[in-house]
Structure formats: structure tokens, C-alpha cells
PDB file of N, CA and C in Angstrom:
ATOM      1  N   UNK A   1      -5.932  14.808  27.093  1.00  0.00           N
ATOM      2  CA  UNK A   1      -5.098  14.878  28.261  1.00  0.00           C
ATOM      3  C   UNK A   1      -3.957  13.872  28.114  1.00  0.00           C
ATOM      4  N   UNK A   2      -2.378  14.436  28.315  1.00  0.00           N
ATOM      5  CA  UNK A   2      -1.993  13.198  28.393  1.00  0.00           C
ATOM      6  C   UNK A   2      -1.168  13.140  29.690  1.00  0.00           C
ATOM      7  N   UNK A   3      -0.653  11.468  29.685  1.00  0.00           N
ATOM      8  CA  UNK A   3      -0.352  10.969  31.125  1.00  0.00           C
ATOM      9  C   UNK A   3       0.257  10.400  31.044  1.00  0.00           C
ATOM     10  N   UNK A   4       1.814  10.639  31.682  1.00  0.00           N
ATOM     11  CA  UNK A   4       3.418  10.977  31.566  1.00  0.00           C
ATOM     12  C   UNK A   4       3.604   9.303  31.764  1.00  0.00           C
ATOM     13  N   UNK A   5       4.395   8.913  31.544  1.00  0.00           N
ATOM     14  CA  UNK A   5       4.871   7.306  31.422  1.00  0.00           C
ATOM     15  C   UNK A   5       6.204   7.664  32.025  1.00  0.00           C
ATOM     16  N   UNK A   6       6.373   7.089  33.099  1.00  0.00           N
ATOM     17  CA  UNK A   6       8.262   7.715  33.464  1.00  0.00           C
ATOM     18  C   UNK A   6       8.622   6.225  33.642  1.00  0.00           C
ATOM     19  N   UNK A   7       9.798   6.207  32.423  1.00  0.00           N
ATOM     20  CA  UNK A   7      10.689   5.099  32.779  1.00  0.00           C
ATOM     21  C   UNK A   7      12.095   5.168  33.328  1.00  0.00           C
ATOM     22  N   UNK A   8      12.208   5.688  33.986  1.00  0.00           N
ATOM     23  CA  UNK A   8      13.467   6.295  34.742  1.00  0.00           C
ATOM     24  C   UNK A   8      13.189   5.745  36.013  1.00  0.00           C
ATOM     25  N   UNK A   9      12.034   5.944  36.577  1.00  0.00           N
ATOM     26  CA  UNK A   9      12.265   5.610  37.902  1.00  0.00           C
ATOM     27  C   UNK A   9      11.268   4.664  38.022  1.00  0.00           C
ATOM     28  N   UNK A  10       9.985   4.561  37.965  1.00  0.00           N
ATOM     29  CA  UNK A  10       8.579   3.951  38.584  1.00  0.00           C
ATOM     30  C   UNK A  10       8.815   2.917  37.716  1.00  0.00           C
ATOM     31  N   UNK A  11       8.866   3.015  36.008  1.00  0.00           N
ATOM     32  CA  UNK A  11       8.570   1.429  35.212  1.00  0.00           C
ATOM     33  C   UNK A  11      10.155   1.603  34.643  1.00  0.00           C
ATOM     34  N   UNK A  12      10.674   0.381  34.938  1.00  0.00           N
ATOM     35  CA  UNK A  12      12.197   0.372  34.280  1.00  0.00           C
ATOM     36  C   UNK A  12      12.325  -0.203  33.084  1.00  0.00           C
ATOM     37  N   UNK A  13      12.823   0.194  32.294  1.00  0.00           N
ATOM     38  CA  UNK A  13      12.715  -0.738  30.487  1.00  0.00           C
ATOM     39  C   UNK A  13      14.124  -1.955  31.017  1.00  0.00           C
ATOM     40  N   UNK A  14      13.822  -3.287  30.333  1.00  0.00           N
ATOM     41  CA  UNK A  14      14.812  -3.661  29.925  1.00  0.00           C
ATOM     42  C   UNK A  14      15.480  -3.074  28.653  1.00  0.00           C
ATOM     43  N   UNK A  15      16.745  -3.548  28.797  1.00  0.00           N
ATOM     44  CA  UNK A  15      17.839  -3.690  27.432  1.00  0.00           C
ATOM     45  C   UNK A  15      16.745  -4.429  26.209  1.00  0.00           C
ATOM     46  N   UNK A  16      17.131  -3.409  25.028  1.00  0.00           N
ATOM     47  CA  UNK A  16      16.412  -4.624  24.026  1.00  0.00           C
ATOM     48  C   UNK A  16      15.070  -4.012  23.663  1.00  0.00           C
ATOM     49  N   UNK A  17      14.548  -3.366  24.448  1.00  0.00           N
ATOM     50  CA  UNK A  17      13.728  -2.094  23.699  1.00  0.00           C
ATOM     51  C   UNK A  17      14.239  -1.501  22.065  1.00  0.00           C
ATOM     52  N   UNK A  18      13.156  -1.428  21.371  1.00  0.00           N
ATOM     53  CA  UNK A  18      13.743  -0.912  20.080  1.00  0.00           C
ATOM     54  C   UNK A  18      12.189   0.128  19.463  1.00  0.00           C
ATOM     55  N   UNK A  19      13.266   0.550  18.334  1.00  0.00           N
ATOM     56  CA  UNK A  19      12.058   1.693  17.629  1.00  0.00           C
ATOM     57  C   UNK A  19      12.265   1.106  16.393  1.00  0.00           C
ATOM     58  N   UNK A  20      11.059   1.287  16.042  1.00  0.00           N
ATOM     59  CA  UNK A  20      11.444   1.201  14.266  1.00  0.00           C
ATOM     60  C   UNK A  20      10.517   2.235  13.528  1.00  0.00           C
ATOM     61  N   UNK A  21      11.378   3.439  12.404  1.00  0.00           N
ATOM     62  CA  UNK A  21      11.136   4.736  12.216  1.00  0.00           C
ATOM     63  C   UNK A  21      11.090   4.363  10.696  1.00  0.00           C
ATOM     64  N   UNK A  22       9.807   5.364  10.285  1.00  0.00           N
ATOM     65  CA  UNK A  22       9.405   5.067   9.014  1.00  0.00           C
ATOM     66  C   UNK A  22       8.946   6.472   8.337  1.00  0.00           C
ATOM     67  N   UNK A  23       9.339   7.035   7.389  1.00  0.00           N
ATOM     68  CA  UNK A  23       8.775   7.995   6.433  1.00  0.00           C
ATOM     69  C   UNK A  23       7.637   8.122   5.968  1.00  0.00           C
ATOM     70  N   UNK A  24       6.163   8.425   6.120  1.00  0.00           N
ATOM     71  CA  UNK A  24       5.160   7.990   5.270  1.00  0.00           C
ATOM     72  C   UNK A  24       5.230   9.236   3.960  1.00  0.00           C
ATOM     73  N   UNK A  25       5.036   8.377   3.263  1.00  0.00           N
ATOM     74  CA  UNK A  25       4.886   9.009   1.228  1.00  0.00           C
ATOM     75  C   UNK A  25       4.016   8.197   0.554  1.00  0.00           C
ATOM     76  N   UNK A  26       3.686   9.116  -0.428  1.00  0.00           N
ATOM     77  CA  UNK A  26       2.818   8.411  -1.718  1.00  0.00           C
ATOM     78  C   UNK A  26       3.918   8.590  -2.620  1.00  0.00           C
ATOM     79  N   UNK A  27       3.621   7.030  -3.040  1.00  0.00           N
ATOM     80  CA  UNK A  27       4.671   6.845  -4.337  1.00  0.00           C
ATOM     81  C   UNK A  27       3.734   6.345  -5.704  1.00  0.00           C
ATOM     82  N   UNK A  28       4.315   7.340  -7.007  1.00  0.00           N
ATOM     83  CA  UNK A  28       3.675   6.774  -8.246  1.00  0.00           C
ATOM     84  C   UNK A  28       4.546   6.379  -8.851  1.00  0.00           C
ATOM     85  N   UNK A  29       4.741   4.886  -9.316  1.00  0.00           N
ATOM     86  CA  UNK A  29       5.695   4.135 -10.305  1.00  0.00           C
ATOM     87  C   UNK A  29       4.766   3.931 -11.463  1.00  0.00           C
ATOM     88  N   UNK A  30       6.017   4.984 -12.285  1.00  0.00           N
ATOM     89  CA  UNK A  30       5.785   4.927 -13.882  1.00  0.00           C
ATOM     90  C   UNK A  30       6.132   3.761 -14.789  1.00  0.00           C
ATOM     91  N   UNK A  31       5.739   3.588 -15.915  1.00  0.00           N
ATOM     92  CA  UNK A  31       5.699   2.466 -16.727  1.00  0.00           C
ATOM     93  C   UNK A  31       7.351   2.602 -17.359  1.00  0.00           C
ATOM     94  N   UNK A  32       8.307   3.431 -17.813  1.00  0.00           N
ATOM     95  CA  UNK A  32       9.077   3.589 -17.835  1.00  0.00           C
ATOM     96  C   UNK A  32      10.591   3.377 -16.806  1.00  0.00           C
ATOM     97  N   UNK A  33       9.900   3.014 -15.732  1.00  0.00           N
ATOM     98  CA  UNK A  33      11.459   2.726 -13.766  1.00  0.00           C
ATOM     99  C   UNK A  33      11.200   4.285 -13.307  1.00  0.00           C
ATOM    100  N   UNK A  34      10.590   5.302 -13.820  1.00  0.00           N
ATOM    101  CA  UNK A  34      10.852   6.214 -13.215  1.00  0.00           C
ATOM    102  C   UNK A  34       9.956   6.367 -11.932  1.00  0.00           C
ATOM    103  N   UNK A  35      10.100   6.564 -10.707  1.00  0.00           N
ATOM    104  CA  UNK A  35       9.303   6.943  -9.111  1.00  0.00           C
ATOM    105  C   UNK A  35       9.525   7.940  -8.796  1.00  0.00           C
ATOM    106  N   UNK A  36       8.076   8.556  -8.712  1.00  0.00           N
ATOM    107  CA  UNK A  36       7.939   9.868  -7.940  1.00  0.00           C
ATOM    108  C   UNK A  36       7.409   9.877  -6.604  1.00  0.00           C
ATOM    109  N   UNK A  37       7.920  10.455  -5.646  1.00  0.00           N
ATOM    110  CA  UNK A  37       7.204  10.318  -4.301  1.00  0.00           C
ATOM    111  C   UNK A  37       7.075  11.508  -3.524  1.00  0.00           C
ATOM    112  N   UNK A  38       6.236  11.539  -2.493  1.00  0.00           N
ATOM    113  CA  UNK A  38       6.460  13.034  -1.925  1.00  0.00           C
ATOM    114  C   UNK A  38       5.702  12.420  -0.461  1.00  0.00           C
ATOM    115  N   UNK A  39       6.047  13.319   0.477  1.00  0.00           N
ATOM    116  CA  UNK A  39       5.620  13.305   2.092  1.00  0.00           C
ATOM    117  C   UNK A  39       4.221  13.328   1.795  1.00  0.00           C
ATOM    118  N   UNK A  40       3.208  12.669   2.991  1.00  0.00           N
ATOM    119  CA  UNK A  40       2.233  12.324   3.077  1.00  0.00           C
ATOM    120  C   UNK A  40       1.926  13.246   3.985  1.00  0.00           C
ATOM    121  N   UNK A  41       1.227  14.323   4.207  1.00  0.00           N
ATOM    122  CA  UNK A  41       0.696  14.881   4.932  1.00  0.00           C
ATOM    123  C   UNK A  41       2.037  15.415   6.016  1.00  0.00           C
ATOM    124  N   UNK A  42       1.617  16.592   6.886  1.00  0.00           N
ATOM    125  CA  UNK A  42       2.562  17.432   7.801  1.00  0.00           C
ATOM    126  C   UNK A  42       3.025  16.494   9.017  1.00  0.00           C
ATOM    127  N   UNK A  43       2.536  15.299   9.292  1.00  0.00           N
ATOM    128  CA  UNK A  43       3.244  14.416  10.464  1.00  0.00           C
ATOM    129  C   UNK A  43       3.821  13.299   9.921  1.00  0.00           C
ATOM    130  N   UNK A  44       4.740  13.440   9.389  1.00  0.00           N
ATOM    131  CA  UNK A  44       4.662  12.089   8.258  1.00  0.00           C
ATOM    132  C   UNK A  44       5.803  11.236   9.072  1.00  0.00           C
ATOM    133  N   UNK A  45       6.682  11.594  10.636  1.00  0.00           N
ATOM    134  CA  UNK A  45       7.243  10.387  10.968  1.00  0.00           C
ATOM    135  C   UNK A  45       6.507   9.312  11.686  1.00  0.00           C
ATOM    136  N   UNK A  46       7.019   8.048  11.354  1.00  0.00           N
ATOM    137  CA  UNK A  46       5.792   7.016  12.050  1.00  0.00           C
ATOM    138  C   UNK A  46       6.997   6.562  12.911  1.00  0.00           C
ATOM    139  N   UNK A  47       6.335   6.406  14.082  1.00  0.00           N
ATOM    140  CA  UNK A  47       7.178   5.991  15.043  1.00  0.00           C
ATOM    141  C   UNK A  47       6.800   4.905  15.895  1.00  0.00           C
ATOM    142  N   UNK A  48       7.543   3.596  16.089  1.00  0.00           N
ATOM    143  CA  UNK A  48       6.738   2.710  17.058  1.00  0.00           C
ATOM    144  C   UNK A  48       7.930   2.340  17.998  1.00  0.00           C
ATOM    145  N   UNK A  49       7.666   2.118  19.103  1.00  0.00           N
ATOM    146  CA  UNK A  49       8.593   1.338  20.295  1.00  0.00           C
ATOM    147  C   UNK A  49       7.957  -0.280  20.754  1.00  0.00           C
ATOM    148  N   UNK A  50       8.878  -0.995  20.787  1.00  0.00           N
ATOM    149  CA  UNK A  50       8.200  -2.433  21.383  1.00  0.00           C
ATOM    150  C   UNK A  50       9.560  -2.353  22.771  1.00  0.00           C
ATOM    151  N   UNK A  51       8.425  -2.208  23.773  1.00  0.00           N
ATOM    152  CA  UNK A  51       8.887  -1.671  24.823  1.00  0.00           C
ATOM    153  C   UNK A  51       8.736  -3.299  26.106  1.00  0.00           C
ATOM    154  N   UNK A  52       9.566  -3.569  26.941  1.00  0.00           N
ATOM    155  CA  UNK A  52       9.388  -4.620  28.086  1.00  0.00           C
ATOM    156  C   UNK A  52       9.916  -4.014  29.010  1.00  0.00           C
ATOM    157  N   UNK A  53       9.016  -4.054  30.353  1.00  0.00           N
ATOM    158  CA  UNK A  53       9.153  -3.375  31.425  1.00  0.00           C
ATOM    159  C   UNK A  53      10.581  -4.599  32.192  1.00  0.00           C
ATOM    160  N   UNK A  54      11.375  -3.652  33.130  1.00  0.00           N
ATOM    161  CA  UNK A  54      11.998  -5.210  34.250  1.00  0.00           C
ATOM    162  C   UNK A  54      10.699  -5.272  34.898  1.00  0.00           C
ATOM    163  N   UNK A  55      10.875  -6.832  34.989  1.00  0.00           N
ATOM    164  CA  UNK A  55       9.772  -7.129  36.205  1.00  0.00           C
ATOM    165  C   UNK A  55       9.526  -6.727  37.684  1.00  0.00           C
ATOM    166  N   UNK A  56       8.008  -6.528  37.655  1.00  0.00           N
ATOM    167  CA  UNK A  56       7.416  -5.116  38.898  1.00  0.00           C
ATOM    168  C   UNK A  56       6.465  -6.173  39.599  1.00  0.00           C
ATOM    169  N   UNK A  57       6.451  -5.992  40.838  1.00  0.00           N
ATOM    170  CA  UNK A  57       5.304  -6.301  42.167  1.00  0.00           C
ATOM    171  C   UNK A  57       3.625  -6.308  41.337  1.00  0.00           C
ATOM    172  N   UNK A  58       2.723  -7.596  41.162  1.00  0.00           N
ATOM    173  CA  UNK A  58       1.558  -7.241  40.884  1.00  0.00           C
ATOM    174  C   UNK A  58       1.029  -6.392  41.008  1.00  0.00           C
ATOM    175  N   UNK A  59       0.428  -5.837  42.197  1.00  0.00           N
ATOM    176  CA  UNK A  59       0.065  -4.223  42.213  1.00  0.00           C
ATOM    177  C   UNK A  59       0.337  -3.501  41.006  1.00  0.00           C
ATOM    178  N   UNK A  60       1.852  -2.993  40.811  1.00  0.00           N
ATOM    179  CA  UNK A  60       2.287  -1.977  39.977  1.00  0.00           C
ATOM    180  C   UNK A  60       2.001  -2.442  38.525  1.00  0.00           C
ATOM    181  N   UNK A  61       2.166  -3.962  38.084  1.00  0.00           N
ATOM    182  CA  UNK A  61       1.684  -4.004  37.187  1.00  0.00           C
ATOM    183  C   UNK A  61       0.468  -4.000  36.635  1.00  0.00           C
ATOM    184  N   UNK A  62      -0.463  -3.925  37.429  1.00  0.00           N
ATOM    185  CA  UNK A  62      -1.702  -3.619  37.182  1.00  0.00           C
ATOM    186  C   UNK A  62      -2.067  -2.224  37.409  1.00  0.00           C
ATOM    187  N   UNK A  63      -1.606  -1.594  37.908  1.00  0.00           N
ATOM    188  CA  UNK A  63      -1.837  -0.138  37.531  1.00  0.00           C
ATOM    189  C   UNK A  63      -0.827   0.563  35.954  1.00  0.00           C
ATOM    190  N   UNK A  64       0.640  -0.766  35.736  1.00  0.00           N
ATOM    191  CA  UNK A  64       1.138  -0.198  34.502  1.00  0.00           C
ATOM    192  C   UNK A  64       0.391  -0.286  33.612  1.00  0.00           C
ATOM    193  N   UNK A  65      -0.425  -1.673  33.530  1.00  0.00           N
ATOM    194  CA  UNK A  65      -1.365  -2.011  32.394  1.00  0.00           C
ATOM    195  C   UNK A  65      -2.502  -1.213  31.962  1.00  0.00           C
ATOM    196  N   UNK A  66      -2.959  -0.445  33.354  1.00  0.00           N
ATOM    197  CA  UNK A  66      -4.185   0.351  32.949  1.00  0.00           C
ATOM    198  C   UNK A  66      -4.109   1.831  32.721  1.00  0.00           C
ATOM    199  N   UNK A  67      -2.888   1.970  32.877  1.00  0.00           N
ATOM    200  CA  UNK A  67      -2.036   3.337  32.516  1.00  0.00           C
ATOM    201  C   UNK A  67      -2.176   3.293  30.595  1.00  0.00           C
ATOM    202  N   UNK A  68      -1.528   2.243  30.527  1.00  0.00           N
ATOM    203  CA  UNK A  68      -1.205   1.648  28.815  1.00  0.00           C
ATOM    204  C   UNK A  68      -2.218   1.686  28.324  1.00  0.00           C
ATOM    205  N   UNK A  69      -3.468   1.080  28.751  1.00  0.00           N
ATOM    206  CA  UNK A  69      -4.897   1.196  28.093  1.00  0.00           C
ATOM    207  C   UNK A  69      -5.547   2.400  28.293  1.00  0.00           C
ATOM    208  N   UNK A  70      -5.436   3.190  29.082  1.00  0.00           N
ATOM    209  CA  UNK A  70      -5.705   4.926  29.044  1.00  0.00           C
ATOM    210  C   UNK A  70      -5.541   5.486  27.828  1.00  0.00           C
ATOM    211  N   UNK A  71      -4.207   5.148  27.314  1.00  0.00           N
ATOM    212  CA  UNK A  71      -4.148   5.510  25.622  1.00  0.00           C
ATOM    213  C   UNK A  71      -4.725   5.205  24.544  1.00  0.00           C
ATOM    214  N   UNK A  72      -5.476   4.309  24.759  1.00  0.00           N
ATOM    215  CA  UNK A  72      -6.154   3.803  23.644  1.00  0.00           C
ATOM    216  C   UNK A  72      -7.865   3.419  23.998  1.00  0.00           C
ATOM    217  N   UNK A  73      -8.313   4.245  24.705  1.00  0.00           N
ATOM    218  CA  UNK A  73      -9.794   3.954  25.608  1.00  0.00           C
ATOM    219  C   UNK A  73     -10.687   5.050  24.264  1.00  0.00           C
ATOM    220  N   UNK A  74     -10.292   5.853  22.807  1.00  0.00           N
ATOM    221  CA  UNK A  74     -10.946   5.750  22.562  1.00  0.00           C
ATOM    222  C   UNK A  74     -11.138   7.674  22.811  1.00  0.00           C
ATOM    223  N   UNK A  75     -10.621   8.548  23.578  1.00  0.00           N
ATOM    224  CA  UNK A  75     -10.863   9.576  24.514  1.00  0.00           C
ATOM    225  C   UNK A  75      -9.753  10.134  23.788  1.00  0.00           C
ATOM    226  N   UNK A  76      -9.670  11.524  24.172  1.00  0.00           N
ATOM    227  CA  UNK A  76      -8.119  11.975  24.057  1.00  0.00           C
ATOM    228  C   UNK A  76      -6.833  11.612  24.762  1.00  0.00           C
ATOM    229  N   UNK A  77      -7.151  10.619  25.762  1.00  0.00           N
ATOM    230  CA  UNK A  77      -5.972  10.668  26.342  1.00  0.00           C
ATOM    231  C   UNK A  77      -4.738   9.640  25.681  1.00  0.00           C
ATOM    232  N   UNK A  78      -3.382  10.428  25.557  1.00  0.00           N
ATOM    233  CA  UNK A  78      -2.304   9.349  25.177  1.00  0.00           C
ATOM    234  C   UNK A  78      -1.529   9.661  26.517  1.00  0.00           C
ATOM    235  N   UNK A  79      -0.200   9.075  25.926  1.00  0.00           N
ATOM    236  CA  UNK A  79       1.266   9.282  26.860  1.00  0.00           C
ATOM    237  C   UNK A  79       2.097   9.884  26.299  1.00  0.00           C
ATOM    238  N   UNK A  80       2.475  10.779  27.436  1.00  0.00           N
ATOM    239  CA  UNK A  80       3.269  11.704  27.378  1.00  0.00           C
ATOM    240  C   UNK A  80       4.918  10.800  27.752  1.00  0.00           C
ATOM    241  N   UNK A  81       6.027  10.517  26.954  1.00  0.00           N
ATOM    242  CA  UNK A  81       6.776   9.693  27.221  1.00  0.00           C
ATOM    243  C   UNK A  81       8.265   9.755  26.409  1.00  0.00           C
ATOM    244  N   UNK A  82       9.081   9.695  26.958  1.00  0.00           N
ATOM    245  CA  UNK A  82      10.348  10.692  26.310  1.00  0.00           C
ATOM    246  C   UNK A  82      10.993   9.538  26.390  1.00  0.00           C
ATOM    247  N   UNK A  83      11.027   9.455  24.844  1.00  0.00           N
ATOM    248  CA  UNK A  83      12.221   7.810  24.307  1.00  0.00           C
ATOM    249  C   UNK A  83      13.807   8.153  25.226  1.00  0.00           C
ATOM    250  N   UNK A  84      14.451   6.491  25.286  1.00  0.00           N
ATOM    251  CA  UNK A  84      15.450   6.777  25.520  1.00  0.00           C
ATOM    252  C   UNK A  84      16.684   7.108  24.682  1.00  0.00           C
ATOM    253  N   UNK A  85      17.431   8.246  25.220  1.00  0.00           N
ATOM    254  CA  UNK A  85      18.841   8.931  24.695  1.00  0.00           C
ATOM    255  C   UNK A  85      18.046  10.166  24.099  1.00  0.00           C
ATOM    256  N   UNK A  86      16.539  10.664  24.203  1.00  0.00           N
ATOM    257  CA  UNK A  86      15.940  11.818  23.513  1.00  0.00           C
ATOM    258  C   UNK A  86      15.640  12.892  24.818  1.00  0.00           C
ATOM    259  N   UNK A  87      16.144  14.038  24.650  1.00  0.00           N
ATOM    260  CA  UNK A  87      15.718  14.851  25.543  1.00  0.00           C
ATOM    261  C   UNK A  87      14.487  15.567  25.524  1.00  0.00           C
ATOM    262  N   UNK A  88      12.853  15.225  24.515  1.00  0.00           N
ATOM    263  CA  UNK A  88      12.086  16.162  24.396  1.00  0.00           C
ATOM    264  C   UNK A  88      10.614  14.952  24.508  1.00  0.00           C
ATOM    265  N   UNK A  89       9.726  14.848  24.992  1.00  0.00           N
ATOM    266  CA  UNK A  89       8.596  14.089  25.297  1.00  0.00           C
ATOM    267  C   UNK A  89       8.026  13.902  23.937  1.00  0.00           C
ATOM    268  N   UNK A  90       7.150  13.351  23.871  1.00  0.00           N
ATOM    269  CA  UNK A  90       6.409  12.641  22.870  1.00  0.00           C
ATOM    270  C   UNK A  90       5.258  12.303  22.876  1.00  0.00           C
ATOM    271  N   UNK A  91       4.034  11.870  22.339  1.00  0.00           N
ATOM    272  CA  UNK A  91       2.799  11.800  22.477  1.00  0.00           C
ATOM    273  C   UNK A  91       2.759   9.896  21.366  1.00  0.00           C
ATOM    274  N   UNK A  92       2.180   9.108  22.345  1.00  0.00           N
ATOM    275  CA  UNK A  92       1.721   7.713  21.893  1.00  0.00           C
ATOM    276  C   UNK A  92       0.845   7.339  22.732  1.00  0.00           C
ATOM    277  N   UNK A  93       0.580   6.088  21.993  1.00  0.00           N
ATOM    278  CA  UNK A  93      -0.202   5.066  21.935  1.00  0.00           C
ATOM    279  C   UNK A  93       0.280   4.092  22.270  1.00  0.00           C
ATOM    280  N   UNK A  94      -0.620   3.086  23.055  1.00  0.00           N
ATOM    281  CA  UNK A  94      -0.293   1.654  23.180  1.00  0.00           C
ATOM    282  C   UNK A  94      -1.129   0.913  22.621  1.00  0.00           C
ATOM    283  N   UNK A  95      -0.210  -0.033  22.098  1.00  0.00           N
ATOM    284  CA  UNK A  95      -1.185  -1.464  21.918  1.00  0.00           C
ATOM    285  C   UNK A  95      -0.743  -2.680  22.159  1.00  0.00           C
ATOM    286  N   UNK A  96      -0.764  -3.769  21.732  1.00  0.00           N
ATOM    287  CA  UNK A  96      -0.430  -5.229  21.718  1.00  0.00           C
ATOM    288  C   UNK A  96       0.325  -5.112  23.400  1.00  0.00           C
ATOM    289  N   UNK A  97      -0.492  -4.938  24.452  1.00  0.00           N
ATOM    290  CA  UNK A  97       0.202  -4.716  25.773  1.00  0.00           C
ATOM    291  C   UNK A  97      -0.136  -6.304  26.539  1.00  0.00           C
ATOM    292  N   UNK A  98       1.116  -6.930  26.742  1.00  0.00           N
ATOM    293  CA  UNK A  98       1.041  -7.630  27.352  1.00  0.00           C
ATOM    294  C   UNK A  98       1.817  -8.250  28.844  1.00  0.00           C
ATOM    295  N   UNK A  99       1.149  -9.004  29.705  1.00  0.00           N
ATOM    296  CA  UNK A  99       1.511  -8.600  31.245  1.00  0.00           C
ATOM    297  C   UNK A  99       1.463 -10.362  31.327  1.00  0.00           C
ATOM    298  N   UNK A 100       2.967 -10.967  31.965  1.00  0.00           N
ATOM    299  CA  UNK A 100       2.756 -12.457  32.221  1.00  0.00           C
ATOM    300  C   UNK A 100       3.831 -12.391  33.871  1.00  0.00           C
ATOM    301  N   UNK A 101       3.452 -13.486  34.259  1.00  0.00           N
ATOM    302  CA  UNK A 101       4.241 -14.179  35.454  1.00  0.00           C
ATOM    303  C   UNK A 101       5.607 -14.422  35.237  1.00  0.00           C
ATOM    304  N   UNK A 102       6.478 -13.822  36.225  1.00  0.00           N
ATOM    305  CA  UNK A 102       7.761 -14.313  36.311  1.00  0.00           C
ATOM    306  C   UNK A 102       8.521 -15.491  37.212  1.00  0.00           C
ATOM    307  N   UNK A 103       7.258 -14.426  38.432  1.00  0.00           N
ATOM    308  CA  UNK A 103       7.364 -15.837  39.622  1.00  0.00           C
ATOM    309  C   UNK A 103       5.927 -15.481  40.835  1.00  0.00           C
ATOM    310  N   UNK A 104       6.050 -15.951  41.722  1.00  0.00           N
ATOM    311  CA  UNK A 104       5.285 -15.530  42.210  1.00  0.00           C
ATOM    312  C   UNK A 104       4.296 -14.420  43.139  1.00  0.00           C
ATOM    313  N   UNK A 105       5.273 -13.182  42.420  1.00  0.00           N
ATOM    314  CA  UNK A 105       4.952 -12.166  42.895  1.00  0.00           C
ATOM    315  C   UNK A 105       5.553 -11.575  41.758  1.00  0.00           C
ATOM    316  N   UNK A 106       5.945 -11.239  41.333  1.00  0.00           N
ATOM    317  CA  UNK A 106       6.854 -10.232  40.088  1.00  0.00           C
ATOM    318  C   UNK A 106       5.981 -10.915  38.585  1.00  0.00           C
ATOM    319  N   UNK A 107       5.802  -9.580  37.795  1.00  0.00           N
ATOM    320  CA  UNK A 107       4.998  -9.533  36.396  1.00  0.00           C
ATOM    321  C   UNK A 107       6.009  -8.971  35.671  1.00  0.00           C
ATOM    322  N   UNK A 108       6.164  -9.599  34.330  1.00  0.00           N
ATOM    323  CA  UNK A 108       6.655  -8.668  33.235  1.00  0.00           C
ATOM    324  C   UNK A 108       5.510  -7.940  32.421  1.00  0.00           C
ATOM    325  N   UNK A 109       5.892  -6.437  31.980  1.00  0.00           N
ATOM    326  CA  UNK A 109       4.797  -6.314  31.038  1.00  0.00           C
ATOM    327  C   UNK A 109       5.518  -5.510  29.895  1.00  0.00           C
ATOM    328  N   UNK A 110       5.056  -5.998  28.860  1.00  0.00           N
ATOM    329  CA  UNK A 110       5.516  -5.196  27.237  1.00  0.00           C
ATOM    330  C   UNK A 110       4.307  -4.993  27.016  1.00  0.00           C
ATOM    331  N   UNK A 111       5.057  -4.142  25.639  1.00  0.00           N
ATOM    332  CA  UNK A 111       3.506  -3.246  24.786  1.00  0.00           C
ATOM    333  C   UNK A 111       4.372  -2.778  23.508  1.00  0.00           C
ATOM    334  N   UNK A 112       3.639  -2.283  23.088  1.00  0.00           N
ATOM    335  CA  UNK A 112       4.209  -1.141  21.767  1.00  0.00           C
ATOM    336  C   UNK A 112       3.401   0.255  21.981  1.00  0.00           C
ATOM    337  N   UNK A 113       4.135   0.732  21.535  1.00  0.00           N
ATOM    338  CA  UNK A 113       3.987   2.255  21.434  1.00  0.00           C
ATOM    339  C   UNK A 113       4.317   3.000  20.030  1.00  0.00           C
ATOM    340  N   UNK A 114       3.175   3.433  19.954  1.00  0.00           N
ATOM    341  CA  UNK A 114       2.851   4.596  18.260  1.00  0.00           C
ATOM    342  C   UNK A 114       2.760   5.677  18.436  1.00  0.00           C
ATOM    343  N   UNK A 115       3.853   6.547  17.930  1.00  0.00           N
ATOM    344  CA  UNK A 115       3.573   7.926  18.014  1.00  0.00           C
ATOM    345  C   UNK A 115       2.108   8.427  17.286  1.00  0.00           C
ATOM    346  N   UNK A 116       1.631   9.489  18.088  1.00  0.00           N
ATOM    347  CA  UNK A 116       0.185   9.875  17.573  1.00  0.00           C
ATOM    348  C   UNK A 116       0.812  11.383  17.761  1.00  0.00           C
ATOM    349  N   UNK A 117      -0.257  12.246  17.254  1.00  0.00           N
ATOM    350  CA  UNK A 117      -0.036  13.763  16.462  1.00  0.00           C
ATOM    351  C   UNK A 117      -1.701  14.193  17.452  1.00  0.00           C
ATOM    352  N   UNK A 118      -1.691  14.304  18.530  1.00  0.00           N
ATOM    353  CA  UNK A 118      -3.319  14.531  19.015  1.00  0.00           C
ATOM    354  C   UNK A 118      -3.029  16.108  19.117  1.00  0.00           C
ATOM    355  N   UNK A 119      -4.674  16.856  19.236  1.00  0.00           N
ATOM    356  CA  UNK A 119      -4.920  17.872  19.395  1.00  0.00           C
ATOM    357  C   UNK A 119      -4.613  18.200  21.073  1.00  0.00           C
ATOM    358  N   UNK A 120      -3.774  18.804  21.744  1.00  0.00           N
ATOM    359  CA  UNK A 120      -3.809  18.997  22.681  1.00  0.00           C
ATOM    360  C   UNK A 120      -3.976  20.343  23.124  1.00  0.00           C
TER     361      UNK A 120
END
């Protein structure tokens, strides 16, 4: 099952969000300089976001946090979550999610996010 992450309206990203996009291949380096490589299997883009929310009302951040850990409980469920400047949703993962004090009522929370390939 997955479960839509909207950052448009409910969790707002700061500026400074980034992706970093990676090819997976097997590479064989010959004794001669010559490298051969080829795609690793049919999902081969790796995709991660290190994502920071603007800071939200306790409440909300404790329901963002347990939204984030829904994805990774282990179950089928990820997030359904459409990078910004992309018009088509996406399926990830969270991890390294973390939630601190700004002041005394307002939380920041970051995480990262891994594209996953689930059976849906």
C-alpha cells in the first residue's frame, strides 16, 4: 500500500533539498585499461532525496515522523511522493529521519528518501 507524502501543502520542503542519481552496473576491468559494463538488472536508477521539512506545530510533526516510518516498518507500505519540478509520483523509502526543536512549539524534521521498485 502506498501513502502519498504531499509537500505542496501539509509538509513544506525547505530550499536545499537535493537528489543524488546514480546508474547501477556491473563493471569488469581488464588487465589490459579495457572496461566493460552493462545495467544491473531492469530498475537500475537509484534515487535518493535528503529532504528538510519548514518547521511544523509538534502535533504534525509527529504524525510526519510516523508517516516516514510507515515506509520502512518492514510491510509493503512505501510513499507515494512526486519530486519537485517532476510531474509523475514515485515510490520510496525513508530513512535516517530526523525531528529536532526549533523553539518552543515548532519541530524541524529531515529524512532521506530511496526510490524502491515495490510490487504494487
Amino acid at each position: 500500500m502506498a501513502v502519498s507524502l504531499d509537500t505542496e501543502t501539509a509538509y513544506m520542503l525547505e530550499y536545499g533539498s537535493s537528489a543524488t542519481l546514480n546508474l547501477r552496473v556491473n563493471e569488469t576491468q581488464f588487465g589490459d585499461g579495457y572496461k566493460q559494463s552493462v545495467q544491473d538488472g531492469i530498475n537500475t536508477d537509484e534515487e535518493s532525496w535528503s529532504l528538510t521539512f519548514l518547521p511544523i506545530e509538534t502535533a504534525s510533526s509527529i504524525t510526519l515522523v510516523g508517516l516516514l516510518k510507515q515506509s520502512k516498518n518492514g510491510t509493503a507500505n512505501v510513499l507515494s511522493w512526486t519530486p519537485p519540478g517532476e510531474s509523475t509520483a514515485k515510490y520510496y523509502e525513508a530513512s535516517d529521519i530526523t525531528r529536532k526543536p526549533i523553539s518552543y512549539t515548532l519541530w524541524q524534521v529531515g529524512c532521506t528518501l530511496t526510490r524502491v521498485f515495490p510490487i504494487i
